[in-house]
N, C-alpha and C. Protein backbone atom coordinates (compact mmCIF):
# COMPACT_ATOMS: atom_id res chain seq x y z
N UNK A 1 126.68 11.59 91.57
CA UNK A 1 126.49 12.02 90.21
C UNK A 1 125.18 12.81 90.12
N UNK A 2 125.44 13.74 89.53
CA UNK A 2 124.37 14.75 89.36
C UNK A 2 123.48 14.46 88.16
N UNK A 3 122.12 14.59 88.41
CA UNK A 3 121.25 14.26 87.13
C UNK A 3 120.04 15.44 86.29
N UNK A 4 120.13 15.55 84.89
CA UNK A 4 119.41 16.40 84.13
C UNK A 4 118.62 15.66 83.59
N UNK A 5 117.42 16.71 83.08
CA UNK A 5 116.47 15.22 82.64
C UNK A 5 116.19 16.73 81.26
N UNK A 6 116.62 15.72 80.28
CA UNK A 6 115.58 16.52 79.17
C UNK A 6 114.51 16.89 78.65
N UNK A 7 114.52 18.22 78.12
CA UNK A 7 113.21 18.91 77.89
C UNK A 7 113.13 19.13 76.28
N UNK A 8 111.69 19.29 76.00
CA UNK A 8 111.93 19.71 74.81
C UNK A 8 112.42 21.13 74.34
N UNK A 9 113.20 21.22 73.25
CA UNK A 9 113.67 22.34 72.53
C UNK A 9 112.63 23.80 72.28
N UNK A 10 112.58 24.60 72.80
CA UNK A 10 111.43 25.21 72.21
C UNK A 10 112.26 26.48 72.27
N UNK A 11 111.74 27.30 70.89
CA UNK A 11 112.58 29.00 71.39
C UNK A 11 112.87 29.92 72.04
N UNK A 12 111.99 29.98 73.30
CA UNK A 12 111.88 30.44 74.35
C UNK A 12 112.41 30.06 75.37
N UNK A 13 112.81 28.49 75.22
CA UNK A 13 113.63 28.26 76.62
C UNK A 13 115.14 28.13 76.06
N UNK A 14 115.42 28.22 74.47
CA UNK A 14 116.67 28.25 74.27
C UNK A 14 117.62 29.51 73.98
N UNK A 15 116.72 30.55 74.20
CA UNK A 15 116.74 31.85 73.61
C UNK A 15 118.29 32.76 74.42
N UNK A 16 117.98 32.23 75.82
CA UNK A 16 119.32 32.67 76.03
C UNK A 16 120.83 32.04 75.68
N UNK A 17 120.57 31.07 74.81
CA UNK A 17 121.82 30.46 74.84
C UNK A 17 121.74 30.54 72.66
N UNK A 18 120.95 31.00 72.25
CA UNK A 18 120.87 30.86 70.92
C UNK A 18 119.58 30.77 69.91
N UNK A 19 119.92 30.25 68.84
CA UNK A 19 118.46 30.62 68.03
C UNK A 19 117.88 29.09 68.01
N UNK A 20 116.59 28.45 67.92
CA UNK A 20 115.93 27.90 67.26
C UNK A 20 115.81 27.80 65.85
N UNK A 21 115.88 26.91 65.03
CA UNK A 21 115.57 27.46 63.47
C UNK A 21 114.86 26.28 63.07
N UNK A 22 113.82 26.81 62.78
CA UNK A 22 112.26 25.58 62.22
C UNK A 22 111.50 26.72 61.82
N UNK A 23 110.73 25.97 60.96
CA UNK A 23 109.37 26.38 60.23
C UNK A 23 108.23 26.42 61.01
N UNK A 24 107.71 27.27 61.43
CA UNK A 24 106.54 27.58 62.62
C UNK A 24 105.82 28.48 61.60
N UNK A 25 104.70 28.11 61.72
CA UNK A 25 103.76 29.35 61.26
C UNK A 25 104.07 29.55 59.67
N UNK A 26 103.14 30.84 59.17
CA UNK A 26 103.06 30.89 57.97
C UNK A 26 104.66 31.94 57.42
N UNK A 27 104.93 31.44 56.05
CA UNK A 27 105.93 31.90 55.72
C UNK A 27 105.98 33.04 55.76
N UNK A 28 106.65 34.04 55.58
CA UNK A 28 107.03 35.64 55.53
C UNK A 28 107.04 36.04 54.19
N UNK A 29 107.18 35.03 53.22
CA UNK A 29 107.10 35.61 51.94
C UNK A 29 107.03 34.63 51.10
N UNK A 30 106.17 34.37 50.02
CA UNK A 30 106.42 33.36 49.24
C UNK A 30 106.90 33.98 48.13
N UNK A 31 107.88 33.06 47.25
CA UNK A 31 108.80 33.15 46.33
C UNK A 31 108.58 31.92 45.41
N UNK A 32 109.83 32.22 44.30
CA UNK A 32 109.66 31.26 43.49
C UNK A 32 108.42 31.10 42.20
N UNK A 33 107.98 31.87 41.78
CA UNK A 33 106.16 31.66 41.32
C UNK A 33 105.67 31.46 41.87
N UNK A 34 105.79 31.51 43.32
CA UNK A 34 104.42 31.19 44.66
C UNK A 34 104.70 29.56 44.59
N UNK A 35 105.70 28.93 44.55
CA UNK A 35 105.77 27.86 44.84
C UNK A 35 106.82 27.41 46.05
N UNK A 36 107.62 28.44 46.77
CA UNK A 36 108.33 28.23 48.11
C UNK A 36 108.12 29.44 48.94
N UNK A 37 107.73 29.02 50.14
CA UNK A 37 107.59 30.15 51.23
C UNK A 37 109.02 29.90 52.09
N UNK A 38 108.82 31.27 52.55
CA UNK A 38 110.25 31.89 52.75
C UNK A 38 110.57 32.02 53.76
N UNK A 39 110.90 31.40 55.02
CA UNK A 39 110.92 31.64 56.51
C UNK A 39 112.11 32.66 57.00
N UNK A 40 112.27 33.61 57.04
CA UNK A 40 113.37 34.95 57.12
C UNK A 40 113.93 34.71 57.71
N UNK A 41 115.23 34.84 58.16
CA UNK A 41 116.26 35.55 58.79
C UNK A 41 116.08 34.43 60.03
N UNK A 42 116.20 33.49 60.20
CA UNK A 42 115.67 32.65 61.50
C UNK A 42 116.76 32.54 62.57
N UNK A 43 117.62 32.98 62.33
CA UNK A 43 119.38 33.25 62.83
C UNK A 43 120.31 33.91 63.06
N UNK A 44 121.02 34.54 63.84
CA UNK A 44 122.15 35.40 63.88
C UNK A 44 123.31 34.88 63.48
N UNK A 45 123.69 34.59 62.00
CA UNK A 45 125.37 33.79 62.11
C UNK A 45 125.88 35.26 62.45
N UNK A 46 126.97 34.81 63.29
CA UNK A 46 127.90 35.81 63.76
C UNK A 46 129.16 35.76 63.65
N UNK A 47 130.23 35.88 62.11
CA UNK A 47 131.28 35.46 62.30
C UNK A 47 132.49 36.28 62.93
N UNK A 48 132.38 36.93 63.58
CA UNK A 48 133.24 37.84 64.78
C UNK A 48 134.38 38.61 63.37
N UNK A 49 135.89 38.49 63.43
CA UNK A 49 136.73 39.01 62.67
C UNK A 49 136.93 37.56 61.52
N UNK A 50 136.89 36.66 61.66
CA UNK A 50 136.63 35.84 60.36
C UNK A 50 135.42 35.43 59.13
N UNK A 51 135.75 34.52 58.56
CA UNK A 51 134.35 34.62 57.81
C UNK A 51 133.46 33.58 58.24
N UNK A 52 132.36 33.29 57.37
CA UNK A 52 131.46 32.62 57.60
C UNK A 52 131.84 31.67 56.74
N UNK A 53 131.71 30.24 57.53
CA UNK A 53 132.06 28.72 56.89
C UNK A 53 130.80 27.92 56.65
N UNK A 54 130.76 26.61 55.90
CA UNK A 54 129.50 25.83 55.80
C UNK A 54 130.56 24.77 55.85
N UNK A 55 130.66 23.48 56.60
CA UNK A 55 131.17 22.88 57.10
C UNK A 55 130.22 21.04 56.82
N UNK A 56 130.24 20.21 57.33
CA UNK A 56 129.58 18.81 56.58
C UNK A 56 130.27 17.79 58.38
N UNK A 57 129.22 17.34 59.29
CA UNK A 57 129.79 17.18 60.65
C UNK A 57 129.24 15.65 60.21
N UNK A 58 129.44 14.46 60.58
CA UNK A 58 129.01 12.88 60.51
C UNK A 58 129.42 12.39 62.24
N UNK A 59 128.54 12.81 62.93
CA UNK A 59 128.58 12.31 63.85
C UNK A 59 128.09 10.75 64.51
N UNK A 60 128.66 10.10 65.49
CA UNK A 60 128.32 8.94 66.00
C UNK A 60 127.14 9.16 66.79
N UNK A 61 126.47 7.88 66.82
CA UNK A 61 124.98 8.49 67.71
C UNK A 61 125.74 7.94 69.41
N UNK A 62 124.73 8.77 70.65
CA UNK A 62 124.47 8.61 71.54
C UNK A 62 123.37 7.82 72.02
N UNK A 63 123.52 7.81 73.19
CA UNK A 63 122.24 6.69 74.21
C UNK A 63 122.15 7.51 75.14
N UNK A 64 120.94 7.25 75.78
CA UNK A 64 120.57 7.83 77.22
C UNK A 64 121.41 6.36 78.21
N UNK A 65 121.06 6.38 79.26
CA UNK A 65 121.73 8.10 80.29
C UNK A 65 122.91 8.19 79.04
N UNK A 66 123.49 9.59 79.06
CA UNK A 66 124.11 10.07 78.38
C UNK A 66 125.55 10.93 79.55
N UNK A 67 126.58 10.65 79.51
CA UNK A 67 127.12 11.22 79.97
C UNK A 67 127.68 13.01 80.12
N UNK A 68 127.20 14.02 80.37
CA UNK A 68 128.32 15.19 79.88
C UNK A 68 128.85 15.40 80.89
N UNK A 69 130.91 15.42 80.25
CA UNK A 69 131.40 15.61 81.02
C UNK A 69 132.63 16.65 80.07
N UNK A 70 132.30 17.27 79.39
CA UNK A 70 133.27 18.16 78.30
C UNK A 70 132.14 19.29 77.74
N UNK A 71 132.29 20.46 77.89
CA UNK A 71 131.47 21.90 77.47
C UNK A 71 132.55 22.53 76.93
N UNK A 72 131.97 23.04 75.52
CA UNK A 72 132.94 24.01 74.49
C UNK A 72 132.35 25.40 74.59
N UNK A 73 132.79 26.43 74.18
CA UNK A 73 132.51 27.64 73.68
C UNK A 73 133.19 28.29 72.41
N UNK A 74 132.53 28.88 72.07
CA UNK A 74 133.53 29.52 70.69
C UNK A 74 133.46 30.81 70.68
N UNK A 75 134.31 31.37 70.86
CA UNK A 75 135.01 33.16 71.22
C UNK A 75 134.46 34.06 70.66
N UNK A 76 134.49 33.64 69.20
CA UNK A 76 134.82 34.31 68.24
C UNK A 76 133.40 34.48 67.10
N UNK A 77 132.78 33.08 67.07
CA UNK A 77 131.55 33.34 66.54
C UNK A 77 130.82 32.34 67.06
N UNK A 78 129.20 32.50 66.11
CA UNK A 78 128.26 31.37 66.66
C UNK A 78 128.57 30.27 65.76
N UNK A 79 127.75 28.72 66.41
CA UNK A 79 128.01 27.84 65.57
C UNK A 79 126.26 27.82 65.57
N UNK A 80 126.04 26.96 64.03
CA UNK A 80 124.78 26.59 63.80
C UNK A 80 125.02 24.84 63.15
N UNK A 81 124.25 24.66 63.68
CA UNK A 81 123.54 22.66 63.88
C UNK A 81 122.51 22.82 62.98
N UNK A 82 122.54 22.22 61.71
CA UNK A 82 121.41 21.60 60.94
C UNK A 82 121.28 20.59 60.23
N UNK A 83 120.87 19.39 61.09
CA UNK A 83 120.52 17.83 60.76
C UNK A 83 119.92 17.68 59.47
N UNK A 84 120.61 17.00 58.56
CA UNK A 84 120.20 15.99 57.43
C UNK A 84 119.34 15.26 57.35
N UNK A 85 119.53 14.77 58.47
CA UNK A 85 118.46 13.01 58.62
C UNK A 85 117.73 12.84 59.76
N UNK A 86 116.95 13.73 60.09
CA UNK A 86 115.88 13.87 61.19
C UNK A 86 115.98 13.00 62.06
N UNK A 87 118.16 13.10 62.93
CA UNK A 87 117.65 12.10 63.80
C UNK A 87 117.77 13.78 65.40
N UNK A 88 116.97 13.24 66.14
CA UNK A 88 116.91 14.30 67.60
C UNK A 88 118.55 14.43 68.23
N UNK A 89 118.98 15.27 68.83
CA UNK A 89 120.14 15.52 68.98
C UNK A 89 119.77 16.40 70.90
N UNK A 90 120.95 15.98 71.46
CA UNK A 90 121.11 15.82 72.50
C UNK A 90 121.71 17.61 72.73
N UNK A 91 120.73 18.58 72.94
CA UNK A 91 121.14 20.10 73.09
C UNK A 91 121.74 20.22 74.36
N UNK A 92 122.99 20.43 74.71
CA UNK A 92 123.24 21.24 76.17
C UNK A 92 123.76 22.42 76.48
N UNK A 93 123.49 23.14 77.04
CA UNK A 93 124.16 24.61 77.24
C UNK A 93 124.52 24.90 78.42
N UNK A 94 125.01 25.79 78.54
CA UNK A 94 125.27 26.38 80.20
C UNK A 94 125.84 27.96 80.18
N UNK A 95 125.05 28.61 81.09
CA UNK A 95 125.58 29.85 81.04
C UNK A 95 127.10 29.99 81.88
N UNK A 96 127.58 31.22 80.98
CA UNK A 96 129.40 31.30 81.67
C UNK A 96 128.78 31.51 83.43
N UNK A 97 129.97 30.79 83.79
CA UNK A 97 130.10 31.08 85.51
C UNK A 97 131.49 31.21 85.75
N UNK A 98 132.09 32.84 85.58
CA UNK A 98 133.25 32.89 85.88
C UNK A 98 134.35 32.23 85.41
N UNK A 99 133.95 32.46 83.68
CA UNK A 99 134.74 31.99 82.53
C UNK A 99 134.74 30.29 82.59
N UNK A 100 133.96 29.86 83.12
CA UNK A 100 133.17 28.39 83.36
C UNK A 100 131.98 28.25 83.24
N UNK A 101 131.69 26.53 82.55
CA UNK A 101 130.27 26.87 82.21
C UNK A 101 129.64 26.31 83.87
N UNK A 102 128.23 27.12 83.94
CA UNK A 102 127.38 27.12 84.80
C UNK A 102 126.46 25.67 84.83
N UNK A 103 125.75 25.94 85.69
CA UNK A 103 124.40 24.51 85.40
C UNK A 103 124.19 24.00 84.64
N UNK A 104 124.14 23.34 83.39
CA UNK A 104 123.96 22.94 82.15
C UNK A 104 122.05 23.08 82.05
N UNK A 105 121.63 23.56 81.01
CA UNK A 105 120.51 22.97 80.97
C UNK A 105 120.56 21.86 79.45
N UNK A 106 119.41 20.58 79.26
CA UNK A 106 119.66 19.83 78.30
C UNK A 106 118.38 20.01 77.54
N UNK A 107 118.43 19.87 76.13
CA UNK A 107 117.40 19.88 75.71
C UNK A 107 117.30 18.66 74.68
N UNK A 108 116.19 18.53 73.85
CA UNK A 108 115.94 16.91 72.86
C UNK A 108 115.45 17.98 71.55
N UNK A 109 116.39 17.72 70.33
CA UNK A 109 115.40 18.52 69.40
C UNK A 109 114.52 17.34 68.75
N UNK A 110 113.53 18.09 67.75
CA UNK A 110 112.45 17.33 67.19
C UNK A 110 113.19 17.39 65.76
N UNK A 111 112.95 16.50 64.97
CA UNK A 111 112.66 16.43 63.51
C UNK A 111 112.11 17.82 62.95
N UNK A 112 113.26 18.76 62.10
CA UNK A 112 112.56 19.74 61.59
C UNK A 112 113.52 20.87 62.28
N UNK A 113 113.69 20.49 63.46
CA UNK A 113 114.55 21.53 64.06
C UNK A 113 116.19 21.49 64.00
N UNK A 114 116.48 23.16 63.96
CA UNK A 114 117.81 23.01 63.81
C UNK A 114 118.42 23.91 65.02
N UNK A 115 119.62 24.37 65.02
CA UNK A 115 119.93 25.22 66.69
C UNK A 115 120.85 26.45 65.88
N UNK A 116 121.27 27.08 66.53
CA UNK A 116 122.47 28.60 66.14
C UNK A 116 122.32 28.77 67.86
N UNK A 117 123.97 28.27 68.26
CA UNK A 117 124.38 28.75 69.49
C UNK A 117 125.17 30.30 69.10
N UNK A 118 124.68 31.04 69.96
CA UNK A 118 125.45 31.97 70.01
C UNK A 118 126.78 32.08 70.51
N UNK A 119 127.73 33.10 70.04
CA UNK A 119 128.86 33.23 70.30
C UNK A 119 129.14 33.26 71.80
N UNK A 120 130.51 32.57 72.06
CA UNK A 120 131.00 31.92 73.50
C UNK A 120 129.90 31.74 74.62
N UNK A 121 128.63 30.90 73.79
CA UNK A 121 127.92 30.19 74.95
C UNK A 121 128.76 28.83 75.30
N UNK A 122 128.59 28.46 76.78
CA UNK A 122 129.26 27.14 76.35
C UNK A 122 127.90 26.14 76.22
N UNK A 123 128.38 25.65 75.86
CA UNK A 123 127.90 24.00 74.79
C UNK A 123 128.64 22.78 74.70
N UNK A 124 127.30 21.58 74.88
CA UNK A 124 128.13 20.24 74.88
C UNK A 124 128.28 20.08 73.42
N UNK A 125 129.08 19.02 73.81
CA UNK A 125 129.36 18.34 71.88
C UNK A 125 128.37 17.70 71.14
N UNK A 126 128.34 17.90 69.90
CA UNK A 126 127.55 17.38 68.82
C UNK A 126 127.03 15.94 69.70
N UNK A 127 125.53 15.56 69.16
CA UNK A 127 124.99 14.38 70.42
C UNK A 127 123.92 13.99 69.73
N UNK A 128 124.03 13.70 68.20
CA UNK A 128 122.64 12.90 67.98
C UNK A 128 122.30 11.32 68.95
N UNK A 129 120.93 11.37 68.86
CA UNK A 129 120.39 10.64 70.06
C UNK A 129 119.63 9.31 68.92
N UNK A 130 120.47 8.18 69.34
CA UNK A 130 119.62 6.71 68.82
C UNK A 130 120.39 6.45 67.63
N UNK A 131 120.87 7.13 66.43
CA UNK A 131 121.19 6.82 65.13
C UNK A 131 122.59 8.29 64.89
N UNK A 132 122.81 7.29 63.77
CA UNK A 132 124.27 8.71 63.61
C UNK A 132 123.41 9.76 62.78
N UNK A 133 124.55 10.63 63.47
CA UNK A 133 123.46 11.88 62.58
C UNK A 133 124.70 12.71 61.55
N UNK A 134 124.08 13.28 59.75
CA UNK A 134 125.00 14.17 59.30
C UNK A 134 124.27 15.58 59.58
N UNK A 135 125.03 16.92 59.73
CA UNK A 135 124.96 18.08 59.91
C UNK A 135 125.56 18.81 59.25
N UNK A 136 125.18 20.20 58.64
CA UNK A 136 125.53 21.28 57.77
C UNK A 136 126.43 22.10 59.11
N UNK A 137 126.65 22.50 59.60
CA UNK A 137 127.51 23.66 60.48
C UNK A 137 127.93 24.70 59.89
N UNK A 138 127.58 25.87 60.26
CA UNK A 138 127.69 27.02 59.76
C UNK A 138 128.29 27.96 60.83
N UNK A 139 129.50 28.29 60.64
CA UNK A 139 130.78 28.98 61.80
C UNK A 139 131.55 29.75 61.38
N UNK A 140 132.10 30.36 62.12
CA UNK A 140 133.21 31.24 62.30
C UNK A 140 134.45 30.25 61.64
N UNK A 141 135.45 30.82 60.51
CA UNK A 141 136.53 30.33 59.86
C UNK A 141 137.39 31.45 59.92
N UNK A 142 138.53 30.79 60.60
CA UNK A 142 139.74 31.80 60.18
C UNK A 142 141.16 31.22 61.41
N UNK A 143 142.40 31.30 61.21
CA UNK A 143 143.68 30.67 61.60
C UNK A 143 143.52 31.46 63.08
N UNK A 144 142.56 31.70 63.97
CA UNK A 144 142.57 32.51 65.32
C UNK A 144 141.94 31.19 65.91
N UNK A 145 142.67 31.50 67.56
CA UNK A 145 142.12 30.14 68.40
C UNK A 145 140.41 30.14 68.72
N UNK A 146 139.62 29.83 68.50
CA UNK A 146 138.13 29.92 68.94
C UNK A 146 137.44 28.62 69.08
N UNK A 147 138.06 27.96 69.99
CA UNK A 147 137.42 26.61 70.94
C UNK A 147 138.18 27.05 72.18
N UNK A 148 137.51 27.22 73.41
CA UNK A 148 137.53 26.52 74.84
C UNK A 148 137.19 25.58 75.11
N UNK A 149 137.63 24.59 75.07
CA UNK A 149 137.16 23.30 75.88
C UNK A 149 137.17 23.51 77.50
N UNK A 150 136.21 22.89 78.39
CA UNK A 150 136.52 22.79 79.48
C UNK A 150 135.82 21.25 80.47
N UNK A 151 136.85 20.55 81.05
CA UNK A 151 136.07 19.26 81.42
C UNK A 151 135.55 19.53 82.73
N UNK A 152 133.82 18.60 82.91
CA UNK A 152 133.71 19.19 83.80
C UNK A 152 134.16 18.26 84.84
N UNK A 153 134.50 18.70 86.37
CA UNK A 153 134.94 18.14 87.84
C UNK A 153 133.97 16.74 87.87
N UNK A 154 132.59 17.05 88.04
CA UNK A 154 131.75 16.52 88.88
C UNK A 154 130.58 16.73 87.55
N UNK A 155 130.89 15.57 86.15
CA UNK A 155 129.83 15.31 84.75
C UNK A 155 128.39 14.98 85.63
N UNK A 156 127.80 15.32 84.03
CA UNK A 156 125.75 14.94 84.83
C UNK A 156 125.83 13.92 84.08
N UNK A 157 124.74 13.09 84.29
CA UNK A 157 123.92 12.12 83.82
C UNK A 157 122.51 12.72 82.43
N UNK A 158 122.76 12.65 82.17
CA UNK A 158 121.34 12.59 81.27
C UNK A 158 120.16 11.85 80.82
N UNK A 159 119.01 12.34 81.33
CA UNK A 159 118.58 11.48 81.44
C UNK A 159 116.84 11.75 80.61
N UNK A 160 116.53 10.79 80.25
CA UNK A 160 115.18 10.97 79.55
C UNK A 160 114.13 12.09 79.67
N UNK A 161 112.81 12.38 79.11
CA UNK A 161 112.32 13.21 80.16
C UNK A 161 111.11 12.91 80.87
């Protein structure tokens, strides 16, 4: 069994597989009577030939070691992850390898952070870590097939960092 050890989330190491979306730094614009600052554009939703959905996910929590042994992609557009209840969520990605996903890398988000995978990265499944987590999801909608599932041969372990 093969083992990953998680890292933290940061934009730069998730950049090829999607966006980061948190509040860093000073706002871009304050609004409101100067009572909300405005963090821009922090995302590419990309809904390919359908529209753009807002969706409501109640997921079961996970534990370390953590098994992945199932990576999705979506064809057609990006999906975006944004936690309710500040619990950390179990990020995995992998670049395509010959319409298969590649190496996985794993990541741990923080409280505050949210994700936007880009279109047909593959990606593990929803994975809050310790407590159940609810999520906003923001995707591609429309009656066209846009999930690949693929299981993997030879799953990793996951493991702390």
């Amino acid at each position: 069994m093969t083992t990953l050890t998680l890292r933290p989330l940061t934009a730069e190491a998730f950049a090829p597989y999607g966006d980061v979306i948190e509040c860093s730094g000073a706002p871009d614009k304050i609004i409101n009577q100067g009572m909300c600052g405005r963090h821009h554009d922090l995302a590419l939703v990309d809904s390919g030939p359908g529209r753009t959905g807002i969706s409501l996910f109640d997921a079961k929590a996970r534990a370390l070691p953590y098994r992945l042994d199932l990576m999705e992609r979506h064809p057609l557009g990006s999906q975006a992850f944004i936690p309710l209840d500040n619990v950390p969520m179990i990020v995995s990605v992998a670049p395509d390898a010959d319409g298969k996903p590649g190496t996985p890398e794993v990541f741990l988000s923080q409280p505050g952070q949210s994700i936007n995978i880009h279109r047909n990265v593959w990606h593990g499944v929803l994975a809050p870590l310790g407590a159940p987590g609810r999520y906003v999801v923001v995707d591609h909608i429309s009656d066209l097939p846009n999930l690949e599932e693929h299981w993997l041969e030879d799953p990793y372990d996951i493991l702390d960092q």
